[in-house]
N, C-alpha and C. Protein backbone atom coordinates (compact mmCIF):
# COMPACT_ATOMS: atom_id res chain seq x y z
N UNK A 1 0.85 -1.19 0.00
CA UNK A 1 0.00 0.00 0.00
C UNK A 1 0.88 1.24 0.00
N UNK A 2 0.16 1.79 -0.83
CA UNK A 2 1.21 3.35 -0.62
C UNK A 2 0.81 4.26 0.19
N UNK A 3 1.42 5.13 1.22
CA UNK A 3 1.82 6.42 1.74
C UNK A 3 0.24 6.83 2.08
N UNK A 4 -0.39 7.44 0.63
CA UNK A 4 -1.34 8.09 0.50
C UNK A 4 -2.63 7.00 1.04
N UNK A 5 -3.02 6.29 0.02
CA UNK A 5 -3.68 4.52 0.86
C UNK A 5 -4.10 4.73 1.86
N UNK A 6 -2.55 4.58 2.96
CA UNK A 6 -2.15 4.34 4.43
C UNK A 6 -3.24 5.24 4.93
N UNK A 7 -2.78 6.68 4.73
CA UNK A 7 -3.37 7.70 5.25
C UNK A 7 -4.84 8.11 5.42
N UNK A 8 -5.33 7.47 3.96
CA UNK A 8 -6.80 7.36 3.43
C UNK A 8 -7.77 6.37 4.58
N UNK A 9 -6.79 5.50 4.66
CA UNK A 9 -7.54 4.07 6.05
C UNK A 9 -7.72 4.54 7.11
N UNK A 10 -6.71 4.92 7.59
CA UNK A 10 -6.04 5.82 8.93
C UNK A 10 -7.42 6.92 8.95
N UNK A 11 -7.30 7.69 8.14
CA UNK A 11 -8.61 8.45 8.48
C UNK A 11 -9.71 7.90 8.14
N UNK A 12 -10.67 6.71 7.48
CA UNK A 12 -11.27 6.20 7.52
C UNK A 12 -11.83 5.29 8.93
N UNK A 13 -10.52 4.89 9.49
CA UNK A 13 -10.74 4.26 10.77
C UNK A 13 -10.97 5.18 11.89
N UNK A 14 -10.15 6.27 11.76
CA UNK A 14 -10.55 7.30 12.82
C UNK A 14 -12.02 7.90 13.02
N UNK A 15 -12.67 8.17 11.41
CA UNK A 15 -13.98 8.57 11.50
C UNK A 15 -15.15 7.49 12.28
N UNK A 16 -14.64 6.31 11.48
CA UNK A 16 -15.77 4.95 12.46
C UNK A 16 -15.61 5.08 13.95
N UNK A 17 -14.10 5.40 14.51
CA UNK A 17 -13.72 5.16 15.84
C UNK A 17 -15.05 6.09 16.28
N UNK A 18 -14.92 7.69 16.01
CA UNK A 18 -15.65 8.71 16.52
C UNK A 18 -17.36 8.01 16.58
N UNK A 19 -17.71 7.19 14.67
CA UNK A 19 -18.82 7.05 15.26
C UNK A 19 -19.30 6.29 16.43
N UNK A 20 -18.16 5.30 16.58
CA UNK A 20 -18.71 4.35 17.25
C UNK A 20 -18.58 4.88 18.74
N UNK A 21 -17.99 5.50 18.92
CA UNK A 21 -18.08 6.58 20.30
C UNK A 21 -19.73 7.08 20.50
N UNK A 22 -19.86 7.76 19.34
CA UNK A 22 -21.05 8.68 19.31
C UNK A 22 -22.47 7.97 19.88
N UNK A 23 -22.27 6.57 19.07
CA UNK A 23 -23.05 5.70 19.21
C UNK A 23 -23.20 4.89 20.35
N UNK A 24 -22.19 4.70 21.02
CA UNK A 24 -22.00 3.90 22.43
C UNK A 24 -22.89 4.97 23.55
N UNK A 25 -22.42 6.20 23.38
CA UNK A 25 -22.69 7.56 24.29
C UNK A 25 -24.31 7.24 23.81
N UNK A 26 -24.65 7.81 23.36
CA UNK A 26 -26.47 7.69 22.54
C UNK A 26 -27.15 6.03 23.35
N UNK A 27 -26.50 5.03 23.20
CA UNK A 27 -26.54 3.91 23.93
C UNK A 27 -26.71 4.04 25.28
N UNK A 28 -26.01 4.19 25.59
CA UNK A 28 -25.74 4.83 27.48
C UNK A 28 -26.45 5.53 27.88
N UNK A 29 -27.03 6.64 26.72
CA UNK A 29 -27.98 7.73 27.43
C UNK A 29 -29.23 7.02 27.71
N UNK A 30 -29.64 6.31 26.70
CA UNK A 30 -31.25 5.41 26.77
C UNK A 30 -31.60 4.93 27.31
N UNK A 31 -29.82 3.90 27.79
CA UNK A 31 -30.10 2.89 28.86
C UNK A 31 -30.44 3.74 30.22
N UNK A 32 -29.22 4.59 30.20
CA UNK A 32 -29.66 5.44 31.76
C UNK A 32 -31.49 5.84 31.66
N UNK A 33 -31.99 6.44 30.65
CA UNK A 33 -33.38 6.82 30.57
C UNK A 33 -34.28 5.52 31.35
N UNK A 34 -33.97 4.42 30.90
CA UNK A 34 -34.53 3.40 31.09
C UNK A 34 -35.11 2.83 32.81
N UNK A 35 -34.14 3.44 33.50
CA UNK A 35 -34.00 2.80 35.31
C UNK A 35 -35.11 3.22 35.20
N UNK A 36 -35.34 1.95 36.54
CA UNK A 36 -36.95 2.27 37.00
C UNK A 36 -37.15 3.02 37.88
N UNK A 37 -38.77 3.56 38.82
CA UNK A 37 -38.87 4.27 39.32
C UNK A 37 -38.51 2.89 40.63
N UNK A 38 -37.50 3.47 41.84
CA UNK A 38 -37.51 2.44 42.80
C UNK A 38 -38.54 1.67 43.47
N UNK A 39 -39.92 2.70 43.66
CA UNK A 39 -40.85 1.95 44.28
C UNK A 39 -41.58 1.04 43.26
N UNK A 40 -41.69 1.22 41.72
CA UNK A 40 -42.00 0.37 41.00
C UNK A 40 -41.28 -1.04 40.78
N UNK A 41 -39.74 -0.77 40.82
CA UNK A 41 -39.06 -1.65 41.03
C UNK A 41 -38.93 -3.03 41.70
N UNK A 42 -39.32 -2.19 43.18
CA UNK A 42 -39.83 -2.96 44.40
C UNK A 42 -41.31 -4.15 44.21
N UNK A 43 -41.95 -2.99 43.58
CA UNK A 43 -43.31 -3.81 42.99
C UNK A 43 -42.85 -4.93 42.29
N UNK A 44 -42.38 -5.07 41.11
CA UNK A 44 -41.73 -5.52 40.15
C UNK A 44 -41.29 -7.02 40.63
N UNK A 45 -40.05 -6.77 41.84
CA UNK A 45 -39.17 -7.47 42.42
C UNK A 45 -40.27 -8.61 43.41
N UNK A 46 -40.99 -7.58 44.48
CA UNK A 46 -42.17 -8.97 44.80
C UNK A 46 -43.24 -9.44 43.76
N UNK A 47 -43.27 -9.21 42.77
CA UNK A 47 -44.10 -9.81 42.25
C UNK A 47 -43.75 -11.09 41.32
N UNK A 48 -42.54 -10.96 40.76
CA UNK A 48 -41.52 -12.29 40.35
C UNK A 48 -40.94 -12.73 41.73
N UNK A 49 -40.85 -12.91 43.05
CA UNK A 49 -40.33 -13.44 43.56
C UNK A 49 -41.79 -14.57 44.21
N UNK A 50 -41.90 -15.15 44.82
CA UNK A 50 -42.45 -16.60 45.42
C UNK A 50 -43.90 -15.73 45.58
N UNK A 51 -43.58 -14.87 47.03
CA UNK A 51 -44.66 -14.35 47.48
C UNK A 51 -45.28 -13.34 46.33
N UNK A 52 -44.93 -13.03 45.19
CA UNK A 52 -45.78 -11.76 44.16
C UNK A 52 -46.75 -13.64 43.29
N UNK A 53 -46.62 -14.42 43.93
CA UNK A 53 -47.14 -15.31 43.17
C UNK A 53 -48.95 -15.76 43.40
N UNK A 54 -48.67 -14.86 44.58
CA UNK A 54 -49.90 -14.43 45.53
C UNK A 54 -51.76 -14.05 45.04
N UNK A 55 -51.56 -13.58 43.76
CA UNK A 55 -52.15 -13.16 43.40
C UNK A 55 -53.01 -13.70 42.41
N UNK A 56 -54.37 -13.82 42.65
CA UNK A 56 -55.16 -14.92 42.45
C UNK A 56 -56.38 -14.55 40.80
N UNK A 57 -56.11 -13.06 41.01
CA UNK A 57 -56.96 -12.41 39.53
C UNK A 57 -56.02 -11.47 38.85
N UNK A 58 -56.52 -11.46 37.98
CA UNK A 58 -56.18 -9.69 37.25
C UNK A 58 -56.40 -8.55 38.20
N UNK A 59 -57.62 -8.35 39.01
CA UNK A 59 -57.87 -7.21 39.85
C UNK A 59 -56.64 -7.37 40.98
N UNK A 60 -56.83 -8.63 41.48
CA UNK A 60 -55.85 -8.26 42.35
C UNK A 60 -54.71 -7.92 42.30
N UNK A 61 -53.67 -8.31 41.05
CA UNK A 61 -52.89 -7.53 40.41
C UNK A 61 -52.76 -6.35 39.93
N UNK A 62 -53.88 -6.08 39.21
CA UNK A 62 -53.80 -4.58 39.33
C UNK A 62 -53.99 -3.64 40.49
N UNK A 63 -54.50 -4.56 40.63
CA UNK A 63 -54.74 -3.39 42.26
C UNK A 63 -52.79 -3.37 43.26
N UNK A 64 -52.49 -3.63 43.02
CA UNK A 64 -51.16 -3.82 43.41
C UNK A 64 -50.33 -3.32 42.71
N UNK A 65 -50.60 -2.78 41.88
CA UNK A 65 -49.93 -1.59 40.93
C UNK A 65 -50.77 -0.44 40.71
């Protein structure tokens, strides 16, 4: 490869590097958007665990949210 080539890649790879920065950051932001509210969480957490198994209708589930 010649000189010029080299240089052509080199900045080709540098531009992907940036996007893929750009893109990781944009990633990260969404995910952060995503956390739950804690007390929903909590909900969440007893309701997949043994005792959220408790619940015998739809109402009574909803009613628990």
């Amino acid at each position: 490869m010649s000189e010029a080539e080299l240089d052509k890649l080199y900045e080709e790879v540098e531009f992907l590097k940036k996007q893929v920065i750009e893109i990781k950051e944009e990633l990260e932001e969404i995910a952060g958007r995503q956390e739950l509210d804690p007390a929903y969480e909590e909900k969440l957490k007893l309701l997949l665990s043994e005792e959220g198994t408790r619940y015998s209708s739809i109402s009574e589930f909803k009613a628990a949210f």
